[in-house]
C-alpha atoms as a PDB file:
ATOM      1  CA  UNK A   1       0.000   0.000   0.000  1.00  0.00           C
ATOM      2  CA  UNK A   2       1.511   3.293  -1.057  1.00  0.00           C
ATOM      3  CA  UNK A   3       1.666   6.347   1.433  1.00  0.00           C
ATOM      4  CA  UNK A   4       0.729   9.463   0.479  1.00  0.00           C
ATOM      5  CA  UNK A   5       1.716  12.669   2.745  1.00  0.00           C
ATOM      6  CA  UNK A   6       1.180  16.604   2.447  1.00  0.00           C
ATOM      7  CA  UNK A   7       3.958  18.519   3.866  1.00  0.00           C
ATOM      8  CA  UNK A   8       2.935  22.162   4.617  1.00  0.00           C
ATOM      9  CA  UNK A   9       4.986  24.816   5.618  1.00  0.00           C
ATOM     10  CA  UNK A  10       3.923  28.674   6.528  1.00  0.00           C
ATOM     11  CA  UNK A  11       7.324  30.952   5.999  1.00  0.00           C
ATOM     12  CA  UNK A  12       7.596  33.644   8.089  1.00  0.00           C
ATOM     13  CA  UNK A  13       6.887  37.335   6.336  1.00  0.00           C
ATOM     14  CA  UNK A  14      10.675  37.833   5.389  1.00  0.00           C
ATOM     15  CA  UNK A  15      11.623  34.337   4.727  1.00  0.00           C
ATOM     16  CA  UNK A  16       9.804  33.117   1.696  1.00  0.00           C
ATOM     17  CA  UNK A  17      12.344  33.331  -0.518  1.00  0.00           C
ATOM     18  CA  UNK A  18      15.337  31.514   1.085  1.00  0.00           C
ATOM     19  CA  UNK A  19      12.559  28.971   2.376  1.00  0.00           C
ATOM     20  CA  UNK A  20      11.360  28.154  -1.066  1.00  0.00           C
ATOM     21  CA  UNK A  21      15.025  28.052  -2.592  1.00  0.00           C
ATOM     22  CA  UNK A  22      16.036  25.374   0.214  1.00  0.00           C
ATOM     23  CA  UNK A  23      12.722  22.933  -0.469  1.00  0.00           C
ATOM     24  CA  UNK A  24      13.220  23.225  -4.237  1.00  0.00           C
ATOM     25  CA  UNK A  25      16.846  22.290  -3.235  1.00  0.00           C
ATOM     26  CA  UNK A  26      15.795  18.311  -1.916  1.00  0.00           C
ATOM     27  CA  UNK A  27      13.244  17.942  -4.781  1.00  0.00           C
ATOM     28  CA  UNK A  28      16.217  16.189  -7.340  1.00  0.00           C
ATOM     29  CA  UNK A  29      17.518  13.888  -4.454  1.00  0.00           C
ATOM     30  CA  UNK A  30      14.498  12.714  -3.606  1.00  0.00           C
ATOM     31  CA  UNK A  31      12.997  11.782  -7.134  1.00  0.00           C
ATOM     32  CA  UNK A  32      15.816   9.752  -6.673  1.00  0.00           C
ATOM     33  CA  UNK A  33      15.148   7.966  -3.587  1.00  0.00           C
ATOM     34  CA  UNK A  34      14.480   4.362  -4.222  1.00  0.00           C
ATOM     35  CA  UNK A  35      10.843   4.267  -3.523  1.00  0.00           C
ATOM     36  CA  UNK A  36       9.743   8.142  -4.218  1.00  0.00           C
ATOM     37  CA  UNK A  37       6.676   7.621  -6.628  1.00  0.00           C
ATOM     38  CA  UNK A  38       5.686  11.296  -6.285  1.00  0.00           C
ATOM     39  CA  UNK A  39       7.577  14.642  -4.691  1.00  0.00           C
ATOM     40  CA  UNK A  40       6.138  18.019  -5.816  1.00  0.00           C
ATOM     41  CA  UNK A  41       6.300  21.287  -4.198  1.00  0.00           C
ATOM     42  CA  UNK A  42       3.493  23.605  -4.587  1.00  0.00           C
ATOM     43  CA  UNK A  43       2.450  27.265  -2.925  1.00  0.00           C
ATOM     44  CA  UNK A  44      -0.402  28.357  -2.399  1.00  0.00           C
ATOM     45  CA  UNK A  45      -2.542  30.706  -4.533  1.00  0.00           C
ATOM     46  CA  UNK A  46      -4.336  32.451  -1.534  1.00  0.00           C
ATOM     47  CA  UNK A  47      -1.373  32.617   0.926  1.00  0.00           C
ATOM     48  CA  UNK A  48       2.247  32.931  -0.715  1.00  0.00           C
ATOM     49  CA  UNK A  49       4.139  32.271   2.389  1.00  0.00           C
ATOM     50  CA  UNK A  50       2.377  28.899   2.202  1.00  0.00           C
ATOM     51  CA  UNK A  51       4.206  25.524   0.768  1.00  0.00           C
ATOM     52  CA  UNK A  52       2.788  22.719   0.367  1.00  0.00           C
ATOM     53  CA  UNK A  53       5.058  19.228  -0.744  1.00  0.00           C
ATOM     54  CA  UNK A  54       2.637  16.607  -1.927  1.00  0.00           C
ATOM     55  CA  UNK A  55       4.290  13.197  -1.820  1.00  0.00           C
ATOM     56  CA  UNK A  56       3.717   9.202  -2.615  1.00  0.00           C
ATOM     57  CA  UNK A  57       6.151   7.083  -1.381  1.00  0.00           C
ATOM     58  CA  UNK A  58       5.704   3.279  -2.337  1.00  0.00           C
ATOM     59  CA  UNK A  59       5.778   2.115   1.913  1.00  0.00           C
ATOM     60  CA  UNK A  60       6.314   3.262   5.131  1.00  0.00           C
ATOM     61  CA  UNK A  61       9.844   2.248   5.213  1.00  0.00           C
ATOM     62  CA  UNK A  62      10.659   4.109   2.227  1.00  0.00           C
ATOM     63  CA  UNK A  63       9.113   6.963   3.631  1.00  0.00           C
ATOM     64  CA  UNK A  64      10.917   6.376   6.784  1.00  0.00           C
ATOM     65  CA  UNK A  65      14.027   6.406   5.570  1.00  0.00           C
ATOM     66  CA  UNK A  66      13.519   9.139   3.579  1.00  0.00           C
ATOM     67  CA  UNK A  67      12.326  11.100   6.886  1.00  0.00           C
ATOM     68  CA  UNK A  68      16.125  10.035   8.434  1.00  0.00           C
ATOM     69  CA  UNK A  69      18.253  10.750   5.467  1.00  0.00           C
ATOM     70  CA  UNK A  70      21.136  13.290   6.270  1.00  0.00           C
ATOM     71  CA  UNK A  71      19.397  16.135   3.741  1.00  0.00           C
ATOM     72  CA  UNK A  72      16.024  16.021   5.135  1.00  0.00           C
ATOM     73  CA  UNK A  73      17.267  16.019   8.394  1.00  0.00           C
ATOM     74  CA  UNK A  74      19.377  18.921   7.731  1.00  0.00           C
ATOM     75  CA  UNK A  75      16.384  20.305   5.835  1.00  0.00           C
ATOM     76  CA  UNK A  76      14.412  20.291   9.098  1.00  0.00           C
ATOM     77  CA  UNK A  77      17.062  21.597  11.035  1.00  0.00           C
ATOM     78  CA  UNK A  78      17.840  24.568   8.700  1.00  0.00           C
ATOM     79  CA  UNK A  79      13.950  25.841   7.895  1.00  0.00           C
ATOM     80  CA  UNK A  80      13.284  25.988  11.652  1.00  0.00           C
ATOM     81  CA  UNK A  81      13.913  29.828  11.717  1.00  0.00           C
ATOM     82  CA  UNK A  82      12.262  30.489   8.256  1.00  0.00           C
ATOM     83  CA  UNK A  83       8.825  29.100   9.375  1.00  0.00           C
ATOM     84  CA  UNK A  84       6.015  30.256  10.971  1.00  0.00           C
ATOM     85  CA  UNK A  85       4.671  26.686  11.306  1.00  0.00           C
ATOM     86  CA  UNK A  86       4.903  23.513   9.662  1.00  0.00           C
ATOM     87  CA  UNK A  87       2.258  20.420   9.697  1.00  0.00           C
ATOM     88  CA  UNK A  88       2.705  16.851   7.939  1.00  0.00           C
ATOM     89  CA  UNK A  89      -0.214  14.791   7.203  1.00  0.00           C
ATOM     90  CA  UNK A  90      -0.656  11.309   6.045  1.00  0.00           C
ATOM     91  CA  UNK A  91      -3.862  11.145   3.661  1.00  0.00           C
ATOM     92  CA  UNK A  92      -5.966   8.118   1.774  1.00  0.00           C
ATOM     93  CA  UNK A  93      -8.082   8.533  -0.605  1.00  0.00           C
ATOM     94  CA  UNK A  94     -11.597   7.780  -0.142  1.00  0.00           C
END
C-alpha cells in the first residue's frame, strides 16, 4: 500500500524566498530515492508564504528512511527559523 503525505509549511513574512530556494533544493535527491513515486512542491494561490510538498512514497519504510536521510534532516534543522509553522499529514483517498 503506497503512502501518500502533504507537507505544509507557513514561511515567516521575510523568509519566503530563502525557504522556497532550500525545499526546491531536496526535490532532485528525492525523485531519486528508491521508492519516491511522487515529490512536488506547490504554494499556495491564496497565501504565498504557504508551501505545500505533496508526496507518494511506495511504503512506510521508504518513507521512513527518507524522513532520516542526512538532507532532510538537515532540511528540518535549517527551515526551523524560516517558518512560521509547519504540519505533515498522512492522507488516503476515499
Amino acid at each position: 500500500m503506497t503512502i501518500s503525505v502533504i507537507a505544509n509549511f507557513k514561511a515567516k513574512s521575510d523568509q519566503k524566498e530563502t525557504l522556497e530556494a532550500l525545499l526546491k533544493s531536496v526535490i532532485e535527491l528525492t525523485l531519486q530515492e528508491e521508492g519516491c513515486l511522487k515529490y512536488e512542491l506547490y504554494i499556495s494561490e491564496n497565501d504565498s508564504s504557504r508551501y505545500f510538498f505533496l508526496e507518494e512514497w511506495r511504503s512506510r519504510e521508504d518513507l521512513d528512511i527518507h524522513i532520516a536521510s542526512d538532507y532532510i534532516q538537515s532540511l528540518f534543522g535549517n527551515i526551523q527559523s524560516l517558518i512560521e509553522s509547519s504540519d505533515i499529514v498522512e492522507i488516503k483517498k476515499i
